[in-house]
Protein backbone atom coordinates (compact mmCIF):
# COMPACT_ATOMS: atom_id res chain seq x y z
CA UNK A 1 0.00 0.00 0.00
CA UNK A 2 0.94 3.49 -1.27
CA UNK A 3 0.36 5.63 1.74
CA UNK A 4 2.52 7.28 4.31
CA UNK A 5 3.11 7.39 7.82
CA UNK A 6 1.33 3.64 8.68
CA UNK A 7 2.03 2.72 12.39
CA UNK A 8 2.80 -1.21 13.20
CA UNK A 9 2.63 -2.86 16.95
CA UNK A 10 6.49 -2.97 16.17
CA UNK A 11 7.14 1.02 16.47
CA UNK A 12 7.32 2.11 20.27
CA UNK A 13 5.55 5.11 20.28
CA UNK A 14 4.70 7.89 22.84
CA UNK A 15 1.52 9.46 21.52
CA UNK A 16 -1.17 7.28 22.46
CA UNK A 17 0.06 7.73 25.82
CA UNK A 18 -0.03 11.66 25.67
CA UNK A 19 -3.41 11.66 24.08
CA UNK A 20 -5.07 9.07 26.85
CA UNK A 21 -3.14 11.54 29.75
CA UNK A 22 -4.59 14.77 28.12
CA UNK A 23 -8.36 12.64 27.40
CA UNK A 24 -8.12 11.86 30.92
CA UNK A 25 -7.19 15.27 32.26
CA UNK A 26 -9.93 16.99 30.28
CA UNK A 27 -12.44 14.51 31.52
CA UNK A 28 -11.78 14.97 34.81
CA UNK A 29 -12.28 18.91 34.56
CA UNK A 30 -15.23 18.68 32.54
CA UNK A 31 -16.34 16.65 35.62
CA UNK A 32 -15.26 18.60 38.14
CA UNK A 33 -17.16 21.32 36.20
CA UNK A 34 -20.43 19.53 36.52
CA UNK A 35 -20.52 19.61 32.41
CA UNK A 36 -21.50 17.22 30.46
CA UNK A 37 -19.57 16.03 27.19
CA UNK A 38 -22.44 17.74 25.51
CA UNK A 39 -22.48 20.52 27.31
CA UNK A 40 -19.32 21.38 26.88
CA UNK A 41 -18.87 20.49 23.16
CA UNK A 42 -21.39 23.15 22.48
CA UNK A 43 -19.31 25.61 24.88
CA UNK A 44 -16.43 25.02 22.66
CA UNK A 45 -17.80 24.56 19.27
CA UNK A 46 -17.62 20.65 18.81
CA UNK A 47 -19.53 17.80 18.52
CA UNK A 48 -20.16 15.31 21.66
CA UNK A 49 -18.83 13.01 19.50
CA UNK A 50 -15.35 14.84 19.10
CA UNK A 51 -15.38 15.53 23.22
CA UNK A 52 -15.71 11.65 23.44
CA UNK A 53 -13.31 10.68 20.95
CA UNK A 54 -10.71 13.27 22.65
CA UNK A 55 -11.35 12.16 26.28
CA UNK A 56 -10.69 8.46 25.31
CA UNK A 57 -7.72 9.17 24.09
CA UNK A 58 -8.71 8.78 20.38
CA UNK A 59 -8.28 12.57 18.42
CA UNK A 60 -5.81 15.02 19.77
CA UNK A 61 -7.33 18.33 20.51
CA UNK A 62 -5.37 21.50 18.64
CA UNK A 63 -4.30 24.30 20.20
CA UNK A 64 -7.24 26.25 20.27
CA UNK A 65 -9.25 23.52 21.33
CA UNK A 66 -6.99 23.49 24.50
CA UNK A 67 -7.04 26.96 25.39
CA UNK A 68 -10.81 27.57 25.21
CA UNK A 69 -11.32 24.61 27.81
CA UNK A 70 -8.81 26.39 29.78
CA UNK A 71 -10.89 29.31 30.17
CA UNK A 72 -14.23 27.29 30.10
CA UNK A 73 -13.22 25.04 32.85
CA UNK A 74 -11.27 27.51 34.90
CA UNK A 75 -8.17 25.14 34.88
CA UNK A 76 -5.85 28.23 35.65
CA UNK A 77 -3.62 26.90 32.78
CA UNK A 78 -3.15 23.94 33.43
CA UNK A 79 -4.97 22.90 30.16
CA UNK A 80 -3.45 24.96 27.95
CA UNK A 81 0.11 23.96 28.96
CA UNK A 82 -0.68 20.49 27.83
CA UNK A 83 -0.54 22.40 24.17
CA UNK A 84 3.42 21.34 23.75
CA UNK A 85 3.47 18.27 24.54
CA UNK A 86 0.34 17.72 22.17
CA UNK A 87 1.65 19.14 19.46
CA UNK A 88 5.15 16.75 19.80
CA UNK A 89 2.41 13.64 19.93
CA UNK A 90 0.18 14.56 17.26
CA UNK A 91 2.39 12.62 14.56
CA UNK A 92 2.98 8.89 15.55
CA UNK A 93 6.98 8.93 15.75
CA UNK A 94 6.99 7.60 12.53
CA UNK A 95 4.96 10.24 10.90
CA UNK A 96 6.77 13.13 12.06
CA UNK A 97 9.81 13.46 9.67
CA UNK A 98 7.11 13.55 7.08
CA UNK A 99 5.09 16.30 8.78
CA UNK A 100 8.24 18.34 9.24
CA UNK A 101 9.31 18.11 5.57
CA UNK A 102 5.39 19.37 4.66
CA UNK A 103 5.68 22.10 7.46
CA UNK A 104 8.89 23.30 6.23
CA UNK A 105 8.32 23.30 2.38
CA UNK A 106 7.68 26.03 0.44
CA UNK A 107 7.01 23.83 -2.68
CA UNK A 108 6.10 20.22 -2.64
CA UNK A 109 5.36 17.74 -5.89
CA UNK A 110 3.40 14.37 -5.43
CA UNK A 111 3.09 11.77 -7.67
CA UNK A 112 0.88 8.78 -6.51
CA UNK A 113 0.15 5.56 -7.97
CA UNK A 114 -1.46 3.66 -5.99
CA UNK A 115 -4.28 5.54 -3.42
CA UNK A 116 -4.73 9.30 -3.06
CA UNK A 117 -2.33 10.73 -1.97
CA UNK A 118 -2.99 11.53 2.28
CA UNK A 119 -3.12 15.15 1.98
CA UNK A 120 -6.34 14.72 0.04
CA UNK A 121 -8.07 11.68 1.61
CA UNK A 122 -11.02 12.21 3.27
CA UNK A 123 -11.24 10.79 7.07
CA UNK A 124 -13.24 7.87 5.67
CA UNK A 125 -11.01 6.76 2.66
CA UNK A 126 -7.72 7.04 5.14
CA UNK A 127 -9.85 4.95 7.46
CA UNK A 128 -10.72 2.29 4.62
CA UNK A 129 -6.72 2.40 3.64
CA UNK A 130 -5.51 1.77 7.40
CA UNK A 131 -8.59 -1.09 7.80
CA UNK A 132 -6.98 -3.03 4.80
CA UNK A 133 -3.65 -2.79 6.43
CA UNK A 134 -2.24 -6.27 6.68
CA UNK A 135 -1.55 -7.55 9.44
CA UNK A 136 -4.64 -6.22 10.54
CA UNK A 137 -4.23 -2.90 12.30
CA UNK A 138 -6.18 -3.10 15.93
CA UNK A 139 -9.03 -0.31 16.38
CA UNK A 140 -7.55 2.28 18.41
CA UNK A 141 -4.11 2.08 15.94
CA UNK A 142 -6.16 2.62 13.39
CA UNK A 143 -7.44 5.69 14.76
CA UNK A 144 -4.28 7.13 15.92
CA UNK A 145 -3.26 7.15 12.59
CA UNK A 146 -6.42 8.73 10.68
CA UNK A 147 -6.15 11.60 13.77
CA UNK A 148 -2.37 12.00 12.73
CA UNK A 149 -3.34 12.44 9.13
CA UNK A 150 -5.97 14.99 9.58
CA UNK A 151 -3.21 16.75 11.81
CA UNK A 152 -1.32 17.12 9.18
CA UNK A 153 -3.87 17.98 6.86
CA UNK A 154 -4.07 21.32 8.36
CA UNK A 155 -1.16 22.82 6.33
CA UNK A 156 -4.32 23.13 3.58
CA UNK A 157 -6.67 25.35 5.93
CA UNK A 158 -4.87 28.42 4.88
CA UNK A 159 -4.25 29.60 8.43
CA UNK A 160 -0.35 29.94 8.28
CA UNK A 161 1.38 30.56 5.03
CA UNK A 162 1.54 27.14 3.27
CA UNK A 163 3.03 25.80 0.28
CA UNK A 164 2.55 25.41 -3.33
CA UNK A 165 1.52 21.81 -3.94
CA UNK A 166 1.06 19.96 -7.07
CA UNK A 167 -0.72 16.55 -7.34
CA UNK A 168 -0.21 14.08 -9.95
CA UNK A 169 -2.72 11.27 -9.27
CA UNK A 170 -2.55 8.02 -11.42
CA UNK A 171 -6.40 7.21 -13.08
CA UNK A 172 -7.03 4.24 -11.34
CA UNK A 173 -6.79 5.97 -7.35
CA UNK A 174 -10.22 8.05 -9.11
CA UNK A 175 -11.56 5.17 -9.67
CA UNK A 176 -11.20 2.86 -6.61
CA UNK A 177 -14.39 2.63 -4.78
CA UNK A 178 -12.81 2.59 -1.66
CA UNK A 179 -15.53 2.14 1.74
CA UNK A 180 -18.33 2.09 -1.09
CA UNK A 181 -20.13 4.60 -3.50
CA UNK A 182 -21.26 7.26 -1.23
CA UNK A 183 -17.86 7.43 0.45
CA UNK A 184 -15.79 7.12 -2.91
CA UNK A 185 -18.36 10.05 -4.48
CA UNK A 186 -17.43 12.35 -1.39
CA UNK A 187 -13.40 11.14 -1.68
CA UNK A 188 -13.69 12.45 -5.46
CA UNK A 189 -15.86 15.59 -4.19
CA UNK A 190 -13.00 16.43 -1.89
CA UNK A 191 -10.60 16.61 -4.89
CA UNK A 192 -12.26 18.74 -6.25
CA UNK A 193 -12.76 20.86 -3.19
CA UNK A 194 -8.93 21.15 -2.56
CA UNK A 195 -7.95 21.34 -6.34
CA UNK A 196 -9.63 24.54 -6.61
CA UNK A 197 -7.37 25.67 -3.87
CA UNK A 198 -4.95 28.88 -5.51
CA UNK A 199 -1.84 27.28 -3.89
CA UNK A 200 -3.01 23.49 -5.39
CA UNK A 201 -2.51 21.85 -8.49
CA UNK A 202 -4.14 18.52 -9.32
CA UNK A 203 -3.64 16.67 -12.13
CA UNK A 204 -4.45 12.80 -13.66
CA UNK A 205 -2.42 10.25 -15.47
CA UNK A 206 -4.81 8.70 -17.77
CA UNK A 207 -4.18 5.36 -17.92
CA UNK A 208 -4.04 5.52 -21.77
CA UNK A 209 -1.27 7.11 -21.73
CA UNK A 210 1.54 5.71 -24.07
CA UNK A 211 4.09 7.40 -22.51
CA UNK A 212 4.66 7.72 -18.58
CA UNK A 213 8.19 8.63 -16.82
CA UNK A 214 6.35 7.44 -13.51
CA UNK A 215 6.34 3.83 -14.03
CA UNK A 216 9.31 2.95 -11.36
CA UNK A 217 6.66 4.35 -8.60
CA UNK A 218 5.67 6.91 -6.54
CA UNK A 219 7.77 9.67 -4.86
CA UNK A 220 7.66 13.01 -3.84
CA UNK A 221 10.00 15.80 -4.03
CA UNK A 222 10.27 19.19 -1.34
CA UNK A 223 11.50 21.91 -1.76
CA UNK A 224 12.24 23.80 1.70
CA UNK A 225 12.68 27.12 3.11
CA UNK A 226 16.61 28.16 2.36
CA UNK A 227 16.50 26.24 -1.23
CA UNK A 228 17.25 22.98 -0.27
CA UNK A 229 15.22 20.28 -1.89
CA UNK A 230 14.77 16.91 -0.82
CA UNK A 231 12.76 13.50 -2.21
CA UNK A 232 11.43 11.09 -0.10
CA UNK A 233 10.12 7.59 -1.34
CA UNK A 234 8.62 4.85 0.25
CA UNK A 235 7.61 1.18 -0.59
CA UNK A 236 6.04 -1.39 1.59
CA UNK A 237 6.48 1.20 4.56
CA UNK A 238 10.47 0.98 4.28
CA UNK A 239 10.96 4.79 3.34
CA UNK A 240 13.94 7.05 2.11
CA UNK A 241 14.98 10.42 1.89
CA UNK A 242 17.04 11.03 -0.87
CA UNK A 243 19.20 14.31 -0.30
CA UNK A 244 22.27 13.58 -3.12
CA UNK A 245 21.98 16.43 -5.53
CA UNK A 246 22.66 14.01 -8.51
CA UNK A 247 19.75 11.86 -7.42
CA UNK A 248 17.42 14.28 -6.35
CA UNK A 249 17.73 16.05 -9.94
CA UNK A 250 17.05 12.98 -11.49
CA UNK A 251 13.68 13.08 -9.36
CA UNK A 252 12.88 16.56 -10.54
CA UNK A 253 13.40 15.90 -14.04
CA UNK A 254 11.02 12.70 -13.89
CA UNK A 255 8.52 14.64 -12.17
CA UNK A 256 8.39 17.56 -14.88
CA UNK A 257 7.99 15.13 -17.41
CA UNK A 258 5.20 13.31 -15.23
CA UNK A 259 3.31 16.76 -15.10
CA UNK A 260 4.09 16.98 -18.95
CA UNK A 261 2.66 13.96 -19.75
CA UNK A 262 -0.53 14.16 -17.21
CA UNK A 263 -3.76 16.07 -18.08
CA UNK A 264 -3.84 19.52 -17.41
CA UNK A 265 -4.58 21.03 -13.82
CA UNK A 266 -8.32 22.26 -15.77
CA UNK A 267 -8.48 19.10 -17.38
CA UNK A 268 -8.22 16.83 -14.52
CA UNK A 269 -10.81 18.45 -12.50
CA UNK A 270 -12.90 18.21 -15.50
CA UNK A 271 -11.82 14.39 -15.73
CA UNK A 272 -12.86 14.52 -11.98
CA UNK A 273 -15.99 15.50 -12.42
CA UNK A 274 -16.49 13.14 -15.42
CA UNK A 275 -15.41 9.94 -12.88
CA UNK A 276 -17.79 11.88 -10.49
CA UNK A 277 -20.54 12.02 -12.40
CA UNK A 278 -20.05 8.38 -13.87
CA UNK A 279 -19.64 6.89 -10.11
């Protein structure tokens, strides 16, 4: 499987035990508070759901998230200190190098072959990508992960100054029905969505195509703050950063011609559509 960051019963890793200690302290404020999960959801703008998920130790809470329970709770700060230490746990261990890299780009080029790549999955299709993990990922791994991905997805809400990112997406991760219709329609929906972003640029391999520079696999290539630019691969989960001028060239000059060879940014959301409409 094609996408990043996976976490196996191998790694040792110190987030799920940050996220249960924070869960745990926010739970015990709330109840000290005499306010229900409910209650205060709707005090700080999220669902009960979300409250429950974060006091079991299932979704980190951001930042802001933090410091309005401060102040609703009247925890004197002791919430809101908890923001560091979230922040360092909100990538499983072996997620973070990749977070950094997106954090730290100023320019970033995908190419996927395989899935979508995880800056555009929806919660459900990373969910239905971790499920089919083999061996079989247990429940609360799989949700560490998909909370770890959204985390990171949050480079795309425009609230910091973020990157310019082009997509190259092969045909066939359109046209994957992953978790069923409804959830592939909204997976192709949210394409669309970010591709319309001004600092994002989608585009499709047609599987026609006679002529592909892509065929040794995915990769992707960033291009950081200070003009450094580094590619990073990965296949079966055994991942590489590849730093050698000589070979990270040779990465950039595939790429172009990948782009080259693809469908327009206009013409793939059109194409997008088109699988949307057929779906």
């Amino acid at each position: 499987m094609d996408d990043d960051g996976l976490l196996d019963d191998e790694v040792e890793d110190d987030s799920g035990a940050v996220m249960r200690a924070v869960g745990r302290q926010i739970k015990l404020w709330r109840e000290d508070a005499g306010l229900t999960q409910t209650e205060l959801g709707t005090e700080l703008g999220y669902s009960e759901e979300m409250i429950s998920a974060v006091e079991r130790g299932r979704r980190l809470p951001k930042a802001t998230m933090l410091a309005r329970a401060d102040v609703v709770l009247n925890a004197g700060g002791k919430i809101k200190a908890m923001t560091t230490e979230v922040e360092e746990a909100r990538y499983p261990r072996k997620v973070r190098n990749i977070a950094r890299l997106e954090a730290d780009s100023v320019e970033m080029g995908v190419y996927s072959a395989h899935v979508v790549h995880a800056l555009l999955q929806t919660e459900e299709y990373m969910r239905g990508l971790f499920a089919e993990q083999r061996p079989l990922l247990a429940a609360d791994l799989i949700e560490r992960n998909v909370s770890a991905r959204m985390a990171r997805q949050e480079i795309l809400d425009g609230s910091r100054t973020v990157p310019a990112m082009s997509f190259v997406l092969e045909e066939v991760t359109l046209r994957r029905p992953l978790q069923g219709r409804d959830a592939h329609r909204r997976q192709l929906t949210r394409l669309l969505e970010v591709g319309h972003l001004r600092n994002v640029e989608i585009q499709v391999m047609p599987t026609g195509r006679e002529e592909h520079a892509g065929l040794d696999g995915s990769f992707r290539l960033f291009k950081l703050r200070g003009g450094v630019t580094l590619g990073y691969c990965e296949v079966q989960h055994l991942t590489r950063i590849i730093s050698k001028p000589p070979q990270v060239q040779s990465l950039e000059l595939r790429y172009g011609t990948i782009r080259a060879q693809a469908l327009t940014p206009r013409e793939s959301l059109a194409f997008i559509e088109k699988v949307l409409g057929e779906t």
